[in-house]
N, C-alpha and C. Protein backbone atom coordinates (compact mmCIF):
# COMPACT_ATOMS: atom_id res chain seq x y z
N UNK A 1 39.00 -11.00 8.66
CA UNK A 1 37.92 -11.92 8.27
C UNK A 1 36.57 -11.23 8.47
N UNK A 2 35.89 -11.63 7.40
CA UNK A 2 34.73 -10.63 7.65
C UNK A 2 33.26 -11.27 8.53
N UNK A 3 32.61 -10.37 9.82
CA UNK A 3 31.38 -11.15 10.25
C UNK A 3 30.64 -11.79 9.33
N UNK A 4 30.17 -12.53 9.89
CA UNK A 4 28.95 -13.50 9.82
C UNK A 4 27.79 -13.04 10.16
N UNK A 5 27.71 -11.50 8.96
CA UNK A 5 26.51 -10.56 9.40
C UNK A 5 26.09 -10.21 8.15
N UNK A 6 24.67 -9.72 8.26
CA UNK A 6 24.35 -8.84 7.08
C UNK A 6 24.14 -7.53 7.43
N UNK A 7 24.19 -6.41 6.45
CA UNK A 7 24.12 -5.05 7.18
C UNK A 7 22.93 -4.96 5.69
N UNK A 8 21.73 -4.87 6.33
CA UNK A 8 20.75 -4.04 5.70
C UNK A 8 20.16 -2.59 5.92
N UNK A 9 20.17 -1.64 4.59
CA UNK A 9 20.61 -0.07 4.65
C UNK A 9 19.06 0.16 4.07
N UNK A 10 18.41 0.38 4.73
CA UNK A 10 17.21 0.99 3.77
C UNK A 10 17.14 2.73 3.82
N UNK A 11 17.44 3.36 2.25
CA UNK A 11 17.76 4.46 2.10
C UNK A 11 16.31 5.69 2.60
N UNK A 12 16.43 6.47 2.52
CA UNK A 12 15.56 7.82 2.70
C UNK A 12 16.01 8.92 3.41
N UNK A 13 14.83 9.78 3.22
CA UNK A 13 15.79 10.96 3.98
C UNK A 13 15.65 11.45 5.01
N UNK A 14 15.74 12.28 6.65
CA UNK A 14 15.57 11.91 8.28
C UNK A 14 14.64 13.28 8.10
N UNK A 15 13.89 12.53 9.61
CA UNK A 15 13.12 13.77 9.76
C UNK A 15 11.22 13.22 9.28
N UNK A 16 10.53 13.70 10.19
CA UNK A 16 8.95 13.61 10.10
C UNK A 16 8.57 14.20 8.56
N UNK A 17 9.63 15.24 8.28
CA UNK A 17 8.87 16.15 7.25
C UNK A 17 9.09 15.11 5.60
N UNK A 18 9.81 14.23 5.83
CA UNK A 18 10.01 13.38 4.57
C UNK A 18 9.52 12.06 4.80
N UNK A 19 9.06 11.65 6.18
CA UNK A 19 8.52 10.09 6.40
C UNK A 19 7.67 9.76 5.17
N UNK A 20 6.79 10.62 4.81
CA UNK A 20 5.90 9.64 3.75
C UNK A 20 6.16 9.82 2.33
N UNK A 21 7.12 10.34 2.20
CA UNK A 21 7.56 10.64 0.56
C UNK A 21 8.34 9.15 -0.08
N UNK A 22 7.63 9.26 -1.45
CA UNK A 22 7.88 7.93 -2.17
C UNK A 22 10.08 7.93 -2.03
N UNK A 23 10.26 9.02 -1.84
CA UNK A 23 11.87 8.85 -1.88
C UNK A 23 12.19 7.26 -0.75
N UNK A 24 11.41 7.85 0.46
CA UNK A 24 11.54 7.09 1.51
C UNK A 24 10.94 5.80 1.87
N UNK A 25 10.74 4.98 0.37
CA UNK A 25 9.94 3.91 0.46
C UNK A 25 10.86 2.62 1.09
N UNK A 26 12.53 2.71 0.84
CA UNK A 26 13.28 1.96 1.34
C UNK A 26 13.31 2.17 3.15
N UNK A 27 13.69 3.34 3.33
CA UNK A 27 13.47 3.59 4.68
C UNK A 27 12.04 2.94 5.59
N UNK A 28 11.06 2.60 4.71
CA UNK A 28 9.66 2.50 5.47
C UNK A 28 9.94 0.43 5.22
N UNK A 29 10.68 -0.31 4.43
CA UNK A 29 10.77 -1.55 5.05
C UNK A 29 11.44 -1.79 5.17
N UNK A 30 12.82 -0.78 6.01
CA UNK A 30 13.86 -1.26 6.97
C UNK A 30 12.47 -0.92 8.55
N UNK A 31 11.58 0.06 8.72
CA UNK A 31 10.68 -0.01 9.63
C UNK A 31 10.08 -1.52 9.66
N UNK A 32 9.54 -1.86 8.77
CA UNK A 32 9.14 -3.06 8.66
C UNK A 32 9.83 -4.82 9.27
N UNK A 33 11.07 -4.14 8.72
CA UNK A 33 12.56 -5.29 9.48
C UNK A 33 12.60 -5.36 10.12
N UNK A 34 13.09 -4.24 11.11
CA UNK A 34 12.79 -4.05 12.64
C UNK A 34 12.04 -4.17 13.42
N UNK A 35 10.44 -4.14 13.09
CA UNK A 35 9.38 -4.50 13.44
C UNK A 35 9.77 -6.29 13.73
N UNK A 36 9.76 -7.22 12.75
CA UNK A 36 9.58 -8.59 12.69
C UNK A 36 11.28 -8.91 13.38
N UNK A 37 11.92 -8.12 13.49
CA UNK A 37 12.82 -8.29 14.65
C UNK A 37 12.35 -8.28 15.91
N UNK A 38 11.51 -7.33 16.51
CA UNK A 38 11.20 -7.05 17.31
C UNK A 38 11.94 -5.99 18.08
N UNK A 39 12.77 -5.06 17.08
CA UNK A 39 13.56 -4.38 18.18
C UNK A 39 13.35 -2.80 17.35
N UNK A 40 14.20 -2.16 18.13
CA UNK A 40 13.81 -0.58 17.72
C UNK A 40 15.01 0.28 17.45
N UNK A 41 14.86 1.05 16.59
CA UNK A 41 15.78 1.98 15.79
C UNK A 41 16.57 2.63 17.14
N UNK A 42 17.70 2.74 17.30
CA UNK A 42 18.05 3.48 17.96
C UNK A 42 19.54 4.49 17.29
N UNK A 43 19.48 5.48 17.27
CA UNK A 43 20.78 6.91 16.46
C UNK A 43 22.22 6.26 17.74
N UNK A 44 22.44 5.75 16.46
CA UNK A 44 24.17 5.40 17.13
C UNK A 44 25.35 6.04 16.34
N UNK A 45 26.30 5.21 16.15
CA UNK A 45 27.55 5.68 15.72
C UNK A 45 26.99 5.88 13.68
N UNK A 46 27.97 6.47 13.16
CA UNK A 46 28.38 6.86 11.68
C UNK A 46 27.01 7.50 10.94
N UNK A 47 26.12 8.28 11.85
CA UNK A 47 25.50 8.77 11.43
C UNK A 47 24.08 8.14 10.84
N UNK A 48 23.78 7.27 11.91
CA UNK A 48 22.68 6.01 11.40
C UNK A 48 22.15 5.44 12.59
N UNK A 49 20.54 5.23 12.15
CA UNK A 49 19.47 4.79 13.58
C UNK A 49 20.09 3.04 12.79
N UNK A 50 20.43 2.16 13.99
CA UNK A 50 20.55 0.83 13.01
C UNK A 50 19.65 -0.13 14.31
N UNK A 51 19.39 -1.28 14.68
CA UNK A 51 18.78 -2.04 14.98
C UNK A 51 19.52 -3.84 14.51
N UNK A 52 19.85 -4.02 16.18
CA UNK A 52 20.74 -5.38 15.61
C UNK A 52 20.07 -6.88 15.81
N UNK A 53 19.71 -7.88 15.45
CA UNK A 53 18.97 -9.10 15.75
C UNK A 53 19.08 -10.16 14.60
N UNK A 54 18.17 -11.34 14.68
CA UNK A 54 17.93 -12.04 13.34
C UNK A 54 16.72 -11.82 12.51
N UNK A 55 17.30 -12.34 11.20
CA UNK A 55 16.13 -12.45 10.34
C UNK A 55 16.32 -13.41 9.29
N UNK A 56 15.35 -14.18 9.21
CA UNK A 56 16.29 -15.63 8.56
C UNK A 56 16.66 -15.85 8.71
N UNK A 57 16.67 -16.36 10.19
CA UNK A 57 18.08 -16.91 10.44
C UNK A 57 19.51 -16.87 10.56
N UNK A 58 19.96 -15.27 10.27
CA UNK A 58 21.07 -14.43 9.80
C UNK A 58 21.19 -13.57 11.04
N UNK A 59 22.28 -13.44 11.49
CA UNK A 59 22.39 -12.13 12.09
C UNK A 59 22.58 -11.07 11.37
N UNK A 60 21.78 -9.69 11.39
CA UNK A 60 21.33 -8.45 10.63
C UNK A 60 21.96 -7.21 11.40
N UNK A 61 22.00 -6.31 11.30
CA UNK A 61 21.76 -4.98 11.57
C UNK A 61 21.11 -4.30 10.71
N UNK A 62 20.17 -3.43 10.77
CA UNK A 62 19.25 -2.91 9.85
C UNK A 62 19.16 -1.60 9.97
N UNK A 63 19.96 -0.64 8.87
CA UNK A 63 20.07 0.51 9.28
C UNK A 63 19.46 1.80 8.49
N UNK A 64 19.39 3.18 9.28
CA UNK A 64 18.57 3.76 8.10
C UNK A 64 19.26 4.98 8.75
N UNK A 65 20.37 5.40 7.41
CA UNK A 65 21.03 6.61 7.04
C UNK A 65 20.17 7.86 7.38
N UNK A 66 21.17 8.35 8.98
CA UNK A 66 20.25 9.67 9.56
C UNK A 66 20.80 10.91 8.58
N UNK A 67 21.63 10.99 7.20
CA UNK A 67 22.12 11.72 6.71
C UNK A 67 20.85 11.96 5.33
N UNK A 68 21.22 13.16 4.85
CA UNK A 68 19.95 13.19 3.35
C UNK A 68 20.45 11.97 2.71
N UNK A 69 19.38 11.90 1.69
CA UNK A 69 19.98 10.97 0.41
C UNK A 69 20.80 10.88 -0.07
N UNK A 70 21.45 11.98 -0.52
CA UNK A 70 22.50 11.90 -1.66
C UNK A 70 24.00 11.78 -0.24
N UNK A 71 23.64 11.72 1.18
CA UNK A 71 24.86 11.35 1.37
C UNK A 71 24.92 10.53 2.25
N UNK A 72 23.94 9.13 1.90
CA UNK A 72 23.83 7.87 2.37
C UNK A 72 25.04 6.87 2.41
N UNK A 73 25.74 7.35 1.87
CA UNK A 73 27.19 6.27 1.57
C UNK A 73 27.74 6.40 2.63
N UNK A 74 28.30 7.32 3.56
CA UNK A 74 29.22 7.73 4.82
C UNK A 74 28.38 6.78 5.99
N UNK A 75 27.35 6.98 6.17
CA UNK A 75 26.82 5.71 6.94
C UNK A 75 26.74 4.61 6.55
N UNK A 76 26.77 3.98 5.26
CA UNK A 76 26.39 2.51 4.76
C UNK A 76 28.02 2.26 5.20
N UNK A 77 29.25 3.06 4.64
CA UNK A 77 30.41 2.47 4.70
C UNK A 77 31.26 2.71 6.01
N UNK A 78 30.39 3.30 6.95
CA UNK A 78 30.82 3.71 8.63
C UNK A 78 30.45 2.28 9.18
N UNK A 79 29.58 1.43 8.87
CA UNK A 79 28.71 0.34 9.08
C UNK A 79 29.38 -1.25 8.83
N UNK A 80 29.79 -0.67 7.38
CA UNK A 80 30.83 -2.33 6.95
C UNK A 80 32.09 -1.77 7.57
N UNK A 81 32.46 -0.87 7.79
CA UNK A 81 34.03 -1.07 8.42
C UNK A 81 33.83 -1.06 9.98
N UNK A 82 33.00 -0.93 10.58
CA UNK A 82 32.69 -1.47 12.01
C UNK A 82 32.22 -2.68 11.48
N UNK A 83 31.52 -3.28 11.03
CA UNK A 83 31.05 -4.74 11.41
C UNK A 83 32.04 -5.99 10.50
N UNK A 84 33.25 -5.34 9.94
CA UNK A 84 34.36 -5.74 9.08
C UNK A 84 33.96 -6.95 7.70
N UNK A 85 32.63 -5.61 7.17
CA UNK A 85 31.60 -6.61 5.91
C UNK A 85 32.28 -6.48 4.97
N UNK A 86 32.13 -7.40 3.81
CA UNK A 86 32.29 -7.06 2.46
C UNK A 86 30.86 -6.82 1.58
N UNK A 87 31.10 -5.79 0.48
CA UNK A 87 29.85 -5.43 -0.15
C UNK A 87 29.12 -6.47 -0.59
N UNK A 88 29.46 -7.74 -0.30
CA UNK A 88 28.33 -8.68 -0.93
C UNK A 88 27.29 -9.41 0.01
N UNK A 89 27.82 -8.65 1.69
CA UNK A 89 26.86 -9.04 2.91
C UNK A 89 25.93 -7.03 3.12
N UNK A 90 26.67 -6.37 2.24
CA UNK A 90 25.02 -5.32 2.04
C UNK A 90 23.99 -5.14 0.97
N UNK A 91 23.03 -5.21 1.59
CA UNK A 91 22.31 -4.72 1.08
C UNK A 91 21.45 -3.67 1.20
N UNK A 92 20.76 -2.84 -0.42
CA UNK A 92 20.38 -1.74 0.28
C UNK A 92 19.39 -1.95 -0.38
N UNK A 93 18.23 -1.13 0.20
CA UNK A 93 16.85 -1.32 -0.37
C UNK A 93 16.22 -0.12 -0.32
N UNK A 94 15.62 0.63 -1.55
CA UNK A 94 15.37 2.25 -2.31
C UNK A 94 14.56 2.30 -3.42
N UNK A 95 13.69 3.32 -3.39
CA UNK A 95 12.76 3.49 -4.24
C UNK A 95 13.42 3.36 -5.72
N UNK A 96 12.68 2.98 -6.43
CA UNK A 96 13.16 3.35 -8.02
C UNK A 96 11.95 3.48 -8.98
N UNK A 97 12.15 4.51 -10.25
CA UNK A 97 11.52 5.28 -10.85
C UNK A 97 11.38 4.32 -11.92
N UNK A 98 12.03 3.77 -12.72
CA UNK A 98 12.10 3.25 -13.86
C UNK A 98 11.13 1.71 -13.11
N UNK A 99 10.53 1.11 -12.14
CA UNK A 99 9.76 0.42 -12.22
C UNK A 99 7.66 0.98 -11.25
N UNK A 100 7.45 0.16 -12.34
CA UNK A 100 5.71 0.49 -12.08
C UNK A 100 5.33 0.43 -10.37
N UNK A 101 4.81 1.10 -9.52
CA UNK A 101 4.67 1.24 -8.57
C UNK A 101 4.57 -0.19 -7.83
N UNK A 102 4.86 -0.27 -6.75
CA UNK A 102 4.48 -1.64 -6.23
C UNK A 102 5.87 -2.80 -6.85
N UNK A 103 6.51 -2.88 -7.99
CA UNK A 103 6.94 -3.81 -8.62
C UNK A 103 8.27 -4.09 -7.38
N UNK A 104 8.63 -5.27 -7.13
CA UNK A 104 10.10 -5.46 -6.35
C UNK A 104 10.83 -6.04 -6.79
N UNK A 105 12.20 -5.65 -7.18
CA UNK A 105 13.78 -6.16 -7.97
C UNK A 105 14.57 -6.67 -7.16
N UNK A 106 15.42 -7.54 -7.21
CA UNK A 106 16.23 -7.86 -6.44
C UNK A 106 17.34 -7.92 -7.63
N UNK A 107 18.48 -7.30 -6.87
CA UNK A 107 19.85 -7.49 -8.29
C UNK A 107 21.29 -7.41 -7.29
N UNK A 108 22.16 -7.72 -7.64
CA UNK A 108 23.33 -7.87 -7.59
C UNK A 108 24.00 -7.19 -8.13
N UNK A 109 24.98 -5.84 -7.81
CA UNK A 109 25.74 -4.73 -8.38
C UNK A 109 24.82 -4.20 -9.91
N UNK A 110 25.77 -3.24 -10.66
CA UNK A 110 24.92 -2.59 -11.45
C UNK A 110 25.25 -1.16 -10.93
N UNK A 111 24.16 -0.02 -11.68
CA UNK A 111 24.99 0.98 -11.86
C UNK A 111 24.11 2.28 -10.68
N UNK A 112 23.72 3.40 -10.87
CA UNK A 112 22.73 4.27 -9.98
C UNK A 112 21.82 4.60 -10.16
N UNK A 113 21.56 4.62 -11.59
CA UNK A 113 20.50 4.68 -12.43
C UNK A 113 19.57 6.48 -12.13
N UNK A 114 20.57 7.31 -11.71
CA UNK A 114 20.88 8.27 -11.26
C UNK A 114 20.16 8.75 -9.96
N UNK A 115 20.17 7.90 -9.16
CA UNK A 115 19.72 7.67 -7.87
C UNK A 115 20.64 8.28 -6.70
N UNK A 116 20.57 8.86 -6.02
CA UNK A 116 21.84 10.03 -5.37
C UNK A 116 21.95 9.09 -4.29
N UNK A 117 20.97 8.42 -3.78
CA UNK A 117 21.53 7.78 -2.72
C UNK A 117 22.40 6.52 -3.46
N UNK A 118 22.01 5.53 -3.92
CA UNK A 118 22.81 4.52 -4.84
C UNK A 118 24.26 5.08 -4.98
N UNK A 119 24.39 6.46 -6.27
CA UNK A 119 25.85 7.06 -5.95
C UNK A 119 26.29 7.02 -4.59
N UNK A 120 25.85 7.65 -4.13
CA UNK A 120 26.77 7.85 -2.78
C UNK A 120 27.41 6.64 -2.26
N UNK A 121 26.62 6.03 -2.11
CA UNK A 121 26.57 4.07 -1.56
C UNK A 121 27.83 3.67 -2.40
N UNK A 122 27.56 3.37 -3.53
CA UNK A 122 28.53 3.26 -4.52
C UNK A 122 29.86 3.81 -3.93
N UNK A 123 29.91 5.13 -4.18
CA UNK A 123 31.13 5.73 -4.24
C UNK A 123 31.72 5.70 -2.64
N UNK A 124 30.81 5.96 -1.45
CA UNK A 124 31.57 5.47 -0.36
C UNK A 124 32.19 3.91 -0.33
N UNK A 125 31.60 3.25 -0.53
CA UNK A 125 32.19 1.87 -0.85
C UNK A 125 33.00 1.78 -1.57
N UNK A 126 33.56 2.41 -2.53
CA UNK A 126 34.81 2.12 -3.47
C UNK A 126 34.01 0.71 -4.51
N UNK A 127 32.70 -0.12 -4.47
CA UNK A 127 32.18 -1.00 -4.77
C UNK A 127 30.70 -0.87 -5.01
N UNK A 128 30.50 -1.68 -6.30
CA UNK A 128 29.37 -2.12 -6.88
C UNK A 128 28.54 -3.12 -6.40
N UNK A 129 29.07 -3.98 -6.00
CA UNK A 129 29.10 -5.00 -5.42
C UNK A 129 28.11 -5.93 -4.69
N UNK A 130 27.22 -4.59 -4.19
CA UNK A 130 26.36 -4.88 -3.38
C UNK A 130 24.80 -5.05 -3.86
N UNK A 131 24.10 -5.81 -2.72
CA UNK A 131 22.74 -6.16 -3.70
C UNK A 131 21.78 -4.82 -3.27
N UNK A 132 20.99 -4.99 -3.88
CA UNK A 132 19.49 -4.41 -3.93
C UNK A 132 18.34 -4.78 -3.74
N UNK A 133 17.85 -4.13 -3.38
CA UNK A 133 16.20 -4.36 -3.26
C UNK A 133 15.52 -3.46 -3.68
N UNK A 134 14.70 -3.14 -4.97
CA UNK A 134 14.46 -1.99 -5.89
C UNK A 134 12.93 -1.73 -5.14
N UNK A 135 12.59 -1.02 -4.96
CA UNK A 135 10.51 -0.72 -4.74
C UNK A 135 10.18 0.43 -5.75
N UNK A 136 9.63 -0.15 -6.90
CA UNK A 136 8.81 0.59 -7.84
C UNK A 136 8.24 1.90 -7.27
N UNK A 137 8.38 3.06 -7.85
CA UNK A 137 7.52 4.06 -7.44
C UNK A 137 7.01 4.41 -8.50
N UNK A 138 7.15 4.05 -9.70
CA UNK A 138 6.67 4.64 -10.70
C UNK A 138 7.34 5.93 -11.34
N UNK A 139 6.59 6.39 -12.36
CA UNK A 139 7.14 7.54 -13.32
C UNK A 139 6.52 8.78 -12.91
N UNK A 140 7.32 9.84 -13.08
CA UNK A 140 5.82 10.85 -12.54
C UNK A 140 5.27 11.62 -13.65
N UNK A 141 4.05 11.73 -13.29
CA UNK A 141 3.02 11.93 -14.03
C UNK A 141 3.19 13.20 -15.34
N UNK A 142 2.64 13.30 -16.30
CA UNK A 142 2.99 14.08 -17.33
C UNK A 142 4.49 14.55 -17.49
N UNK A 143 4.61 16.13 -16.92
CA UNK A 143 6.18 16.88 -17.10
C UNK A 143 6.57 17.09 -15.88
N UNK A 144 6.35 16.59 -14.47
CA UNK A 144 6.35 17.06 -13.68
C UNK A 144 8.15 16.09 -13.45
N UNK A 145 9.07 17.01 -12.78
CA UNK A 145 10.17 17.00 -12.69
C UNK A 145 10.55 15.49 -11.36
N UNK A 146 11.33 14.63 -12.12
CA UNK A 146 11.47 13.38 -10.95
C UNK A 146 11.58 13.48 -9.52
N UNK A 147 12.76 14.55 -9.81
CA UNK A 147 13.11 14.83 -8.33
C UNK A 147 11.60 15.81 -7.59
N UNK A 148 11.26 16.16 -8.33
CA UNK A 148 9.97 16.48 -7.02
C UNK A 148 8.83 15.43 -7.15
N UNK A 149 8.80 14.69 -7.73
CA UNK A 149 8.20 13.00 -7.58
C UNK A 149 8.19 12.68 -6.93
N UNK A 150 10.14 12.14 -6.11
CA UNK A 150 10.37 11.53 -5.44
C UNK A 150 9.85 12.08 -4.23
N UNK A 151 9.86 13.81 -4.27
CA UNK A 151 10.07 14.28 -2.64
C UNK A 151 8.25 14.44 -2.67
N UNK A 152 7.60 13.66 -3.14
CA UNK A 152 6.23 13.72 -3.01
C UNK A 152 5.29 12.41 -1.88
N UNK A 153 4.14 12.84 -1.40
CA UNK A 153 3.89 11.69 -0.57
C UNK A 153 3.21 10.81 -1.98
N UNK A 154 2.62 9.21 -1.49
CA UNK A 154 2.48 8.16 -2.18
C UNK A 154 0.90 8.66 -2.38
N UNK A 155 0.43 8.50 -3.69
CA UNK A 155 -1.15 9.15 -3.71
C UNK A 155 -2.16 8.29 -2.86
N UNK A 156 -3.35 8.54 -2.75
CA UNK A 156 -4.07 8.11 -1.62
C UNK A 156 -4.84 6.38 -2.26
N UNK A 157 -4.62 5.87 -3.52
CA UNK A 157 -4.75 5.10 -3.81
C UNK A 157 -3.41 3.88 -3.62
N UNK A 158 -2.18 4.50 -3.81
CA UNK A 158 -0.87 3.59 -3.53
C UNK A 158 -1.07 3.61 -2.33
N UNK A 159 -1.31 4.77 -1.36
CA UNK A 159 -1.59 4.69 0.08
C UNK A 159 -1.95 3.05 0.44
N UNK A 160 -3.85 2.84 -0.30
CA UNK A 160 -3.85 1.66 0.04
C UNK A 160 -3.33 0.74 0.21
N UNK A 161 -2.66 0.41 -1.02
CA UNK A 161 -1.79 -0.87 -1.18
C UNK A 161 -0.54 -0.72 -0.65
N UNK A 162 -0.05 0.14 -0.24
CA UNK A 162 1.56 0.30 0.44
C UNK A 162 1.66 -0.60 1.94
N UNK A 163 0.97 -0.74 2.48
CA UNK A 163 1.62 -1.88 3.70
C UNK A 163 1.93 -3.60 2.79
N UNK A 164 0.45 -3.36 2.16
CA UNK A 164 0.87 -5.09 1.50
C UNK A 164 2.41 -5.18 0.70
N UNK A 165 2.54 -3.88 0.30
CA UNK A 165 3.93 -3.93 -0.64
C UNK A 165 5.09 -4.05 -0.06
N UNK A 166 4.88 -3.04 1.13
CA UNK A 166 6.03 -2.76 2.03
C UNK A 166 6.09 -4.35 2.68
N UNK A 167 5.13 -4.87 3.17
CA UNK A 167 5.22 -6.11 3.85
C UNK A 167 6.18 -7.11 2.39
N UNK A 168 5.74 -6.94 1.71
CA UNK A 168 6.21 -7.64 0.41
C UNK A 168 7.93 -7.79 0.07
N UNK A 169 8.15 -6.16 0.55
CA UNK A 169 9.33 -5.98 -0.08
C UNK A 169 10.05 -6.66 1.20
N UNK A 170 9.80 -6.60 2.70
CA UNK A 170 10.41 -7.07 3.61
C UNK A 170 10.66 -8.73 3.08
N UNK A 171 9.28 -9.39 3.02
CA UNK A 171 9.75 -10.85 2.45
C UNK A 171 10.92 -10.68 1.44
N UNK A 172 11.13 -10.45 0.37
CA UNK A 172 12.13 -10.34 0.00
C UNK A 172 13.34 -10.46 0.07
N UNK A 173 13.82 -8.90 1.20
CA UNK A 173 14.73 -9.56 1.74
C UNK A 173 15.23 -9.99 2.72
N UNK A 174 14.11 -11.02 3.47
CA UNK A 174 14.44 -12.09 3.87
C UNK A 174 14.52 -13.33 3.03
N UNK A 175 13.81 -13.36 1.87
CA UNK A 175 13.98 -14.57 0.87
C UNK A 175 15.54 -14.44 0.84
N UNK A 176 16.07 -13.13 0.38
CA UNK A 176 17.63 -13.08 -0.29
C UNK A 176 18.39 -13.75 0.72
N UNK A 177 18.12 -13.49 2.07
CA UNK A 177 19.14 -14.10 2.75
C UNK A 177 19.06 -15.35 3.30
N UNK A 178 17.70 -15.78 3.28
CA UNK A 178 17.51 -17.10 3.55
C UNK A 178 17.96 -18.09 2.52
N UNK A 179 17.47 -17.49 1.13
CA UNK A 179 17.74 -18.80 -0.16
C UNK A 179 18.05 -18.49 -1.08
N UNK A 180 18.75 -17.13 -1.28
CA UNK A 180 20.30 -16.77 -1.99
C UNK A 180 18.99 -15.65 -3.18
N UNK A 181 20.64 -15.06 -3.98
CA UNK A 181 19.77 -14.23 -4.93
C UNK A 181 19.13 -14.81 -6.03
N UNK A 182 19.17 -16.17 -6.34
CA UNK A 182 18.41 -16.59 -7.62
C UNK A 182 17.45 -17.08 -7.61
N UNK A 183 17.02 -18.00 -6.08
CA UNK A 183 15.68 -18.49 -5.77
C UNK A 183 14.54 -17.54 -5.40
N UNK A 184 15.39 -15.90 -4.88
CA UNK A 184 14.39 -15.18 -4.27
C UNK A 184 14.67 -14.03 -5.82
N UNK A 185 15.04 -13.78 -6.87
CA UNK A 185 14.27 -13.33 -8.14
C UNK A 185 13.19 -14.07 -8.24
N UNK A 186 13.40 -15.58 -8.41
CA UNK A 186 12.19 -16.36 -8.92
C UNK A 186 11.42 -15.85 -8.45
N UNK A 187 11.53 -16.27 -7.11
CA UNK A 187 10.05 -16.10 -6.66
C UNK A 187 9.39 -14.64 -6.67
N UNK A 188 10.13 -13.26 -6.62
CA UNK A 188 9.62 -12.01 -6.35
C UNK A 188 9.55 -11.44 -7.55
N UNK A 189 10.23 -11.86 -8.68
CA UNK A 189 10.31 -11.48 -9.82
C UNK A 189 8.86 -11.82 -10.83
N UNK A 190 8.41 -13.17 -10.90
CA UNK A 190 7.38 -13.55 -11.45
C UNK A 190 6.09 -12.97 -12.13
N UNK A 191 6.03 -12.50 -10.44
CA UNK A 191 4.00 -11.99 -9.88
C UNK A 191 4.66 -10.80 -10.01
N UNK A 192 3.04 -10.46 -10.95
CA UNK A 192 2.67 -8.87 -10.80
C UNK A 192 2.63 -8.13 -9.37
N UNK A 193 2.47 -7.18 -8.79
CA UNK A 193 1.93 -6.88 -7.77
C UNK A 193 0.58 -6.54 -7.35
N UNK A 194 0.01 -6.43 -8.15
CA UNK A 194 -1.62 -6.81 -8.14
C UNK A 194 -1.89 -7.88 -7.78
N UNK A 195 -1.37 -9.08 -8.52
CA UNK A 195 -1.79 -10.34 -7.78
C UNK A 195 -2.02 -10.93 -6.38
N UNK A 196 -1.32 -9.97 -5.48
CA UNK A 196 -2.01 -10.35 -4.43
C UNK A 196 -0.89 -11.55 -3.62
N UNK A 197 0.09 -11.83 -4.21
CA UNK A 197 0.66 -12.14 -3.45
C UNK A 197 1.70 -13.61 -4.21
């Protein structure tokens, strides 16, 4: 029987030398989670700092894959088979390219959209299954190659706006788990991110 838990995975990659790179925008509001938990990352078992408490009302663990990106799956699925989850109590939350900076998705299975951490996730899980929490990073600029996009810091103008977002994307998912995935599209789906809220 499976807990009466959620395991939230916010992806990126370990280490000071990648903290501020748009790759690691999921990683920066599982920081955020933990924060409004009140508790602190600590490197435990399957290769992952995780952090256990509520949020919404839910009991959480909130974890952030001490492995690179592309091999985020061995900790997401070290995680549901200790806490005996099914993929529809994870969620993971990761930058994505194909939306305008700032923008936040919430979805339910779907594909990788050639996202190395997503694969991995995917394919350690044997399942699709699981939700998301998308954070816009945008396209990169002229010809310049994605993958060194991603491994780029956030320019000094997203700078600004990145706590309000990051704070943003945390509401989120706590909306998802407080009032399911269709009330919290509505609501996160709507508003621009300019708007302010």
């Amino acid at each position: 029987m499976a807990d009466e838990r959620w395991l939230i995975a916010g992806l990126g990659n370990p280490g000071p030398g990648y903290a501020g790179h748009r790759h690691n925008a999921g990683s920066m509001v599982a920081d955020e989670l933990a924060r409004r938990m009140g508790g602190r990352f600590r490197a435990g078992k399957f290769r992952a700092a995780t952090v256990d408490g509520r949020l919404a009302g839910q009991a959480v663990t909130v974890a952030k894959p001490l492995s690179y990106m592309n091999e985020s799956g061995g900790p997401v699925a070290g995680l549901r088979g200790y806490y005996h989850l099914t993929p529809g109590q994870i969620v993971v939350i990761h930058d994505e390219l194909d939306l305008p900076f700032g923008t936040i998705r919430l979805k339910l299975d779907g594909g990788d959209n050639g996202h190395n951490g997503l694969r991995s996730v995917t394919a350690s899980l044997g399942s699709r299954d699981y939700y998301r929490v998308r954070f816009g990073i945008g396209r990169p600029p002229g010809r310049m190659d994605p993958a060194a996009f991603v491994l780029r810091d956030f320019s000094a103008a997203e700078l600004k706006e990145l706590p309000f977002l990051i704070d943003r994307a945390a509401d989120a998912v706590e909306a998802l788990l407080s009032t399911g995935l269709a009330a919290a599209q509505n609501a996160f789906h709507g508003e621009s991110p300019a708007a302010g809220g």
